[in-house]
N, C-alpha and C. Protein backbone atom coordinates (compact mmCIF):
# COMPACT_ATOMS: atom_id res chain seq x y z
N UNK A 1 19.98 22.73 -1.88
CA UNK A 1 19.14 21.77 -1.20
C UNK A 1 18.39 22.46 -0.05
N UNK A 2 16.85 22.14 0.52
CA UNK A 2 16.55 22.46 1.19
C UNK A 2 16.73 21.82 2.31
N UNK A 3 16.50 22.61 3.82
CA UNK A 3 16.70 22.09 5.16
C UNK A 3 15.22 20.88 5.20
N UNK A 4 15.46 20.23 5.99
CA UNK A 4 14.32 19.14 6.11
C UNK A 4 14.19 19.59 8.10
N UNK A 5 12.79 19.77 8.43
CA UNK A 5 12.80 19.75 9.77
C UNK A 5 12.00 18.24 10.05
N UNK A 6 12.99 17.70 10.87
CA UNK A 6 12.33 16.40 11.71
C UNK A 6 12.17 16.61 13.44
N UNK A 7 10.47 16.20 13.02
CA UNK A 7 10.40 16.35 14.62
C UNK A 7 9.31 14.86 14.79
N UNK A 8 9.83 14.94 16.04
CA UNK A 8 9.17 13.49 17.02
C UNK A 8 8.18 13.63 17.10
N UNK A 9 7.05 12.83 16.60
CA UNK A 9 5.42 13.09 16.89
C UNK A 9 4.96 12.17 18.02
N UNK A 10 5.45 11.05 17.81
CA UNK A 10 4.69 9.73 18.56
C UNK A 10 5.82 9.10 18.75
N UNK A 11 5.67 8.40 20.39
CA UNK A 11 6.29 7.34 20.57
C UNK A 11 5.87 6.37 21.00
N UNK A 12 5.60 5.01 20.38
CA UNK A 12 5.06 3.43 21.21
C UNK A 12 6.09 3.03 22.06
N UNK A 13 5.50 2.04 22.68
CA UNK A 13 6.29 1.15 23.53
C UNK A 13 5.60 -0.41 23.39
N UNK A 14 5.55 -1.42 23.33
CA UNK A 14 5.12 -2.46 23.28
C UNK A 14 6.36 -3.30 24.40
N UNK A 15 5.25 -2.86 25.86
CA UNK A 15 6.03 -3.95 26.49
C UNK A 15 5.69 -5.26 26.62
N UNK A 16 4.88 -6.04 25.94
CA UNK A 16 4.51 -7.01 25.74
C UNK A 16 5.14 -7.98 25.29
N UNK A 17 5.85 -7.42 23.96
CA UNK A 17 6.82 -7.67 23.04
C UNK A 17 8.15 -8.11 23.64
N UNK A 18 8.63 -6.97 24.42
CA UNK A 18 10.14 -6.58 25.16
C UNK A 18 9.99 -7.68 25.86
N UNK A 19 9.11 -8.39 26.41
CA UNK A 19 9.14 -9.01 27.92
C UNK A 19 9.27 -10.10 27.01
N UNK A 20 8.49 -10.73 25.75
CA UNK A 20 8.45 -11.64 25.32
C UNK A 20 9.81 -12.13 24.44
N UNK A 21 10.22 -11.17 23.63
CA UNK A 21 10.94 -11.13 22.69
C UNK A 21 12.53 -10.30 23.37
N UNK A 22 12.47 -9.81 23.30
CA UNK A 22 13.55 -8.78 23.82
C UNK A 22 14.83 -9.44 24.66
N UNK A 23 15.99 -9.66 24.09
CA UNK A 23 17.10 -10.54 25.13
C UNK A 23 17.38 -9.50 26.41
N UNK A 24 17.61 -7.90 26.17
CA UNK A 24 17.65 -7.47 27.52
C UNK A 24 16.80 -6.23 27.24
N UNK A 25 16.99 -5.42 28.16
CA UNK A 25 15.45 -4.30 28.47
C UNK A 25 16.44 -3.14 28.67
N UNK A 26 17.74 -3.22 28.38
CA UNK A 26 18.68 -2.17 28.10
C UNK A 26 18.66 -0.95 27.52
N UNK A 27 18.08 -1.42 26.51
CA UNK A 27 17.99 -0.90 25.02
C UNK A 27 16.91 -0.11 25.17
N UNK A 28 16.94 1.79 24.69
CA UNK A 28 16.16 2.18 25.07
C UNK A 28 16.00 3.16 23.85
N UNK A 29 15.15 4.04 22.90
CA UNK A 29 14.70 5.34 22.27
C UNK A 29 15.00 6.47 23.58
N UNK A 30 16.17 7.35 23.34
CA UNK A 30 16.17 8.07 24.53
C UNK A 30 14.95 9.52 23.46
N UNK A 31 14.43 9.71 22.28
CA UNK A 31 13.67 10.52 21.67
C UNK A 31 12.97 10.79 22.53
N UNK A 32 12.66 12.68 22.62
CA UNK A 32 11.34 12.84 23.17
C UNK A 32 10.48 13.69 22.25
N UNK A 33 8.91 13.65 22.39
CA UNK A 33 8.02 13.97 21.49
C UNK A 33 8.02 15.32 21.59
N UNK A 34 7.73 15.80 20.64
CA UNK A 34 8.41 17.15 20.26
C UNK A 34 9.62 17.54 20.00
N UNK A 35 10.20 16.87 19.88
CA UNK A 35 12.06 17.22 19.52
C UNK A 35 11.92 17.34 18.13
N UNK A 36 12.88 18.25 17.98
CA UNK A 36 13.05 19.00 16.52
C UNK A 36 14.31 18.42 16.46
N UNK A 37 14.88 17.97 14.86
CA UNK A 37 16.19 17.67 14.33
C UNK A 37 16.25 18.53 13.36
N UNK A 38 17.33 19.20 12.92
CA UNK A 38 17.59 19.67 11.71
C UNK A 38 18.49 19.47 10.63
N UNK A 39 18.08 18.85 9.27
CA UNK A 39 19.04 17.86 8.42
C UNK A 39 19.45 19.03 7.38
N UNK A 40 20.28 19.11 7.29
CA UNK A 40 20.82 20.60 6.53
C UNK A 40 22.07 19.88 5.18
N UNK A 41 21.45 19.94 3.82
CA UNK A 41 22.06 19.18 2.67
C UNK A 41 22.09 17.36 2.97
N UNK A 42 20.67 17.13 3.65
CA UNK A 42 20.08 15.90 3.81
C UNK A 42 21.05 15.12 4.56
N UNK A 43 21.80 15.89 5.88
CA UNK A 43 22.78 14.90 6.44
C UNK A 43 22.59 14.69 7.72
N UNK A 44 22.42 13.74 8.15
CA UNK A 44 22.04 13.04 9.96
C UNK A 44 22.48 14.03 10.78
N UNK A 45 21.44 14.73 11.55
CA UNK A 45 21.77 15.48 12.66
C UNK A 45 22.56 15.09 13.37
N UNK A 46 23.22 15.66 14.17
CA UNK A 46 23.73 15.25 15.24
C UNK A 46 23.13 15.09 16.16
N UNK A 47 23.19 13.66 16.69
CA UNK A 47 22.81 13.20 18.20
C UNK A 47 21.55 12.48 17.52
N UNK A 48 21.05 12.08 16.47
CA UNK A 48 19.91 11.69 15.76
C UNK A 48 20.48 10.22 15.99
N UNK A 49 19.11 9.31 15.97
CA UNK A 49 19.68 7.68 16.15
C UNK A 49 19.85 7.35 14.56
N UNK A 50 21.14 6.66 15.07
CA UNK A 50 21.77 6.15 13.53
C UNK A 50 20.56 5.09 12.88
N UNK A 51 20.11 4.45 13.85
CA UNK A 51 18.79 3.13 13.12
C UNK A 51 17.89 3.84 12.23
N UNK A 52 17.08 4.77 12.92
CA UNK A 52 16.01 5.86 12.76
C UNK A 52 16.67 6.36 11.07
N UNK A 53 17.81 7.07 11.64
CA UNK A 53 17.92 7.55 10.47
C UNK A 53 18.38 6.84 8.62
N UNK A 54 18.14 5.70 9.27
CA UNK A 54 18.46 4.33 7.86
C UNK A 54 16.90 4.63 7.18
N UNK A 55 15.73 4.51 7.85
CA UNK A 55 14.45 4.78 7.21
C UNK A 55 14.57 6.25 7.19
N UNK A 56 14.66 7.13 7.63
CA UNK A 56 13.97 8.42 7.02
C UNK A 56 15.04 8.79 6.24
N UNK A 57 16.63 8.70 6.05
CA UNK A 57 17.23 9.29 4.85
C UNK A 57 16.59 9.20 3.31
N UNK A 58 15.94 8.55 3.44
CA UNK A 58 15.57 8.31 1.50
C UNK A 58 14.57 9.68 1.49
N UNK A 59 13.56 9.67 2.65
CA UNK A 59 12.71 10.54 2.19
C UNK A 59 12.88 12.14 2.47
N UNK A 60 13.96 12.56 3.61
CA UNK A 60 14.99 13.40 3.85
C UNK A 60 15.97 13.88 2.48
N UNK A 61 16.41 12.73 1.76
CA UNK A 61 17.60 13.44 0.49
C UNK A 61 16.29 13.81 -0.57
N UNK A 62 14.81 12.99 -0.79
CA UNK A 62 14.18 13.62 -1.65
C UNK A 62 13.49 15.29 -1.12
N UNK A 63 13.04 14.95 -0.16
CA UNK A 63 12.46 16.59 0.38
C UNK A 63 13.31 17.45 -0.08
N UNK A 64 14.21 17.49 0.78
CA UNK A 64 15.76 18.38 0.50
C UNK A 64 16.26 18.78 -1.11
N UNK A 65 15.84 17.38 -2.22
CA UNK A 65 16.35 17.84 -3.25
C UNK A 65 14.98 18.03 -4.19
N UNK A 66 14.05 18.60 -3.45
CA UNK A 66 12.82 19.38 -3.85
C UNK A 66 11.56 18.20 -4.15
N UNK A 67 11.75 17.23 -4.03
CA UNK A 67 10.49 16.28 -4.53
C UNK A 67 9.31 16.22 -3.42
N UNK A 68 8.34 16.11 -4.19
CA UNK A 68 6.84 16.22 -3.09
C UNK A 68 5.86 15.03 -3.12
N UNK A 69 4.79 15.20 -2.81
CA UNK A 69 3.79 14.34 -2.85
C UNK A 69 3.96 13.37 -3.27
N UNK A 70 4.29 12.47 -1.66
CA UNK A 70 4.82 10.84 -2.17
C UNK A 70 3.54 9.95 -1.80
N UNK A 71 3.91 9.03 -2.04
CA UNK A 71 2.98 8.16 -2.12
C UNK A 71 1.15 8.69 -3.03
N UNK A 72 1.45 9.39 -4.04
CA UNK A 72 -0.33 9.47 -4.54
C UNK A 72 -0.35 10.77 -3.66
N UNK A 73 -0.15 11.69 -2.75
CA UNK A 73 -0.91 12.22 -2.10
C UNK A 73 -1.03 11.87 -0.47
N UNK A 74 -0.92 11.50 -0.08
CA UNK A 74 -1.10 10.88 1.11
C UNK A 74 -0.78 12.21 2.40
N UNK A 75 -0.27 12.79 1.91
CA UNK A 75 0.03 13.97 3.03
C UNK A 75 -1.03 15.63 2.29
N UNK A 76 -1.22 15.58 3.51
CA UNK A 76 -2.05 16.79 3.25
C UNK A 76 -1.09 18.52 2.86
N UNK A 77 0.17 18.06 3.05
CA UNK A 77 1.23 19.31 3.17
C UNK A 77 2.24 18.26 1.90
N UNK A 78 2.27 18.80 0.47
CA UNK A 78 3.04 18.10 0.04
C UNK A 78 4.17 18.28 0.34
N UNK A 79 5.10 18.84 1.04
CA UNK A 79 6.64 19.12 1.08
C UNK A 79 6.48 18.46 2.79
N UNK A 80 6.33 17.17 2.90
CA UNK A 80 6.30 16.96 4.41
C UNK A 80 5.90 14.46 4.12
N UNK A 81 6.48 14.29 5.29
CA UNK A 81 6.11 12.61 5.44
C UNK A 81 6.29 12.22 6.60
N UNK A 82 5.23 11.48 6.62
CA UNK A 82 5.35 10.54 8.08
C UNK A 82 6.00 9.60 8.45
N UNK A 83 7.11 9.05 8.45
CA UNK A 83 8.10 8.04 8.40
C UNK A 83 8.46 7.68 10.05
N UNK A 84 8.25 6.39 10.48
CA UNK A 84 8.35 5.69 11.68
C UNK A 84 9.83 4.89 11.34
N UNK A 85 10.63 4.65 12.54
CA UNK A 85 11.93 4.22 12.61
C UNK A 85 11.18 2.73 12.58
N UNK A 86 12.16 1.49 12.22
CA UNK A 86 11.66 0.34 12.17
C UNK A 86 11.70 -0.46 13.79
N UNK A 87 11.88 -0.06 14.69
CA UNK A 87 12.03 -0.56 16.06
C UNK A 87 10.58 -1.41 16.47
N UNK A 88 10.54 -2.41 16.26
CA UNK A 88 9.46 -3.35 16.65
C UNK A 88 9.09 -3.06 18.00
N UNK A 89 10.25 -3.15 18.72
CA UNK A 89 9.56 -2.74 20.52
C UNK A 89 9.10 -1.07 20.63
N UNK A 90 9.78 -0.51 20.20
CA UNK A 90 9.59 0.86 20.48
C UNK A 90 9.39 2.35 19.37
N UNK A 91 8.56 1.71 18.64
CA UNK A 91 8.87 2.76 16.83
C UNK A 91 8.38 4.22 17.46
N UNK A 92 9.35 5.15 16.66
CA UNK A 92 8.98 6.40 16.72
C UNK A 92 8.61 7.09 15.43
N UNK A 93 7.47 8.07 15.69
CA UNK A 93 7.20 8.54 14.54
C UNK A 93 7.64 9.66 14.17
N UNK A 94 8.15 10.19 13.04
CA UNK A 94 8.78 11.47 12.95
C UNK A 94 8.10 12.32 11.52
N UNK A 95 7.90 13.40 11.67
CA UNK A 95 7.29 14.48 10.54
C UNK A 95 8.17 14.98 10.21
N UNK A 96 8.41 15.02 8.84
CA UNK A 96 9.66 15.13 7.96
C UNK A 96 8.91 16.42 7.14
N UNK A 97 9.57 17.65 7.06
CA UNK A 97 9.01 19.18 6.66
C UNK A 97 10.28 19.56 5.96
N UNK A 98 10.00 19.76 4.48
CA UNK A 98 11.07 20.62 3.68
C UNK A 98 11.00 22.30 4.20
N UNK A 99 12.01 22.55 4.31
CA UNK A 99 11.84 23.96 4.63
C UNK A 99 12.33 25.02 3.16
N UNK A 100 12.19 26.34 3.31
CA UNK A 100 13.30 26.78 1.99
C UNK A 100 14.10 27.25 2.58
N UNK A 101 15.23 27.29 2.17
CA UNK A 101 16.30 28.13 3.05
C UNK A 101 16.22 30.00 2.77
């Protein structure tokens, strides 16, 4: 299997939302942009958010077990995806890169 590199591209915040919706303001993405994770035989880094990593494992175990160009094409680097954690107040975006070992 190959290594998958995940790194943090983007982070929102919608405090609009939080103020509206949100029961407390506790709750925080401690991610910072540019952080590198490294998933080695497609398994949750350590210190990686367990939520986050519910959406990007699917496309993490395919990279890793060699599959490319998802969706039609959509990425200009086929061994790579753009996958955002589902956090309504605060989604982060992460670039998902097969590496070879």
């Amino acid at each position: 299997m190959k290594d998958v590199i995940i790194t943090v591209k983007k982070i929102a915040c919608y405090p609009d939302l939080i103020k509206e919706y949100e029961k407390s303001e506790t709750s925080h993405c401690d991610m910072k942009v540019g952080q590198t994770f490294i998933s080695e035989n497609a398994a949750k880094p350590n210190g990686f958010c367990e939520s986050a990593w519910q959406n990007l494992f699917p496309y993490v175990f395919a990279l890793s077990s060699g599959s490319t160009d998802f969706f039609d094409g959509w990425m200009k680097d086929k061994r790579s995806a753009m996958i955002s954690c589902n956090d309504g107040f605060r989604p982060v975006s992460f670039l998902l890169e097969a590496k070879d070992k």
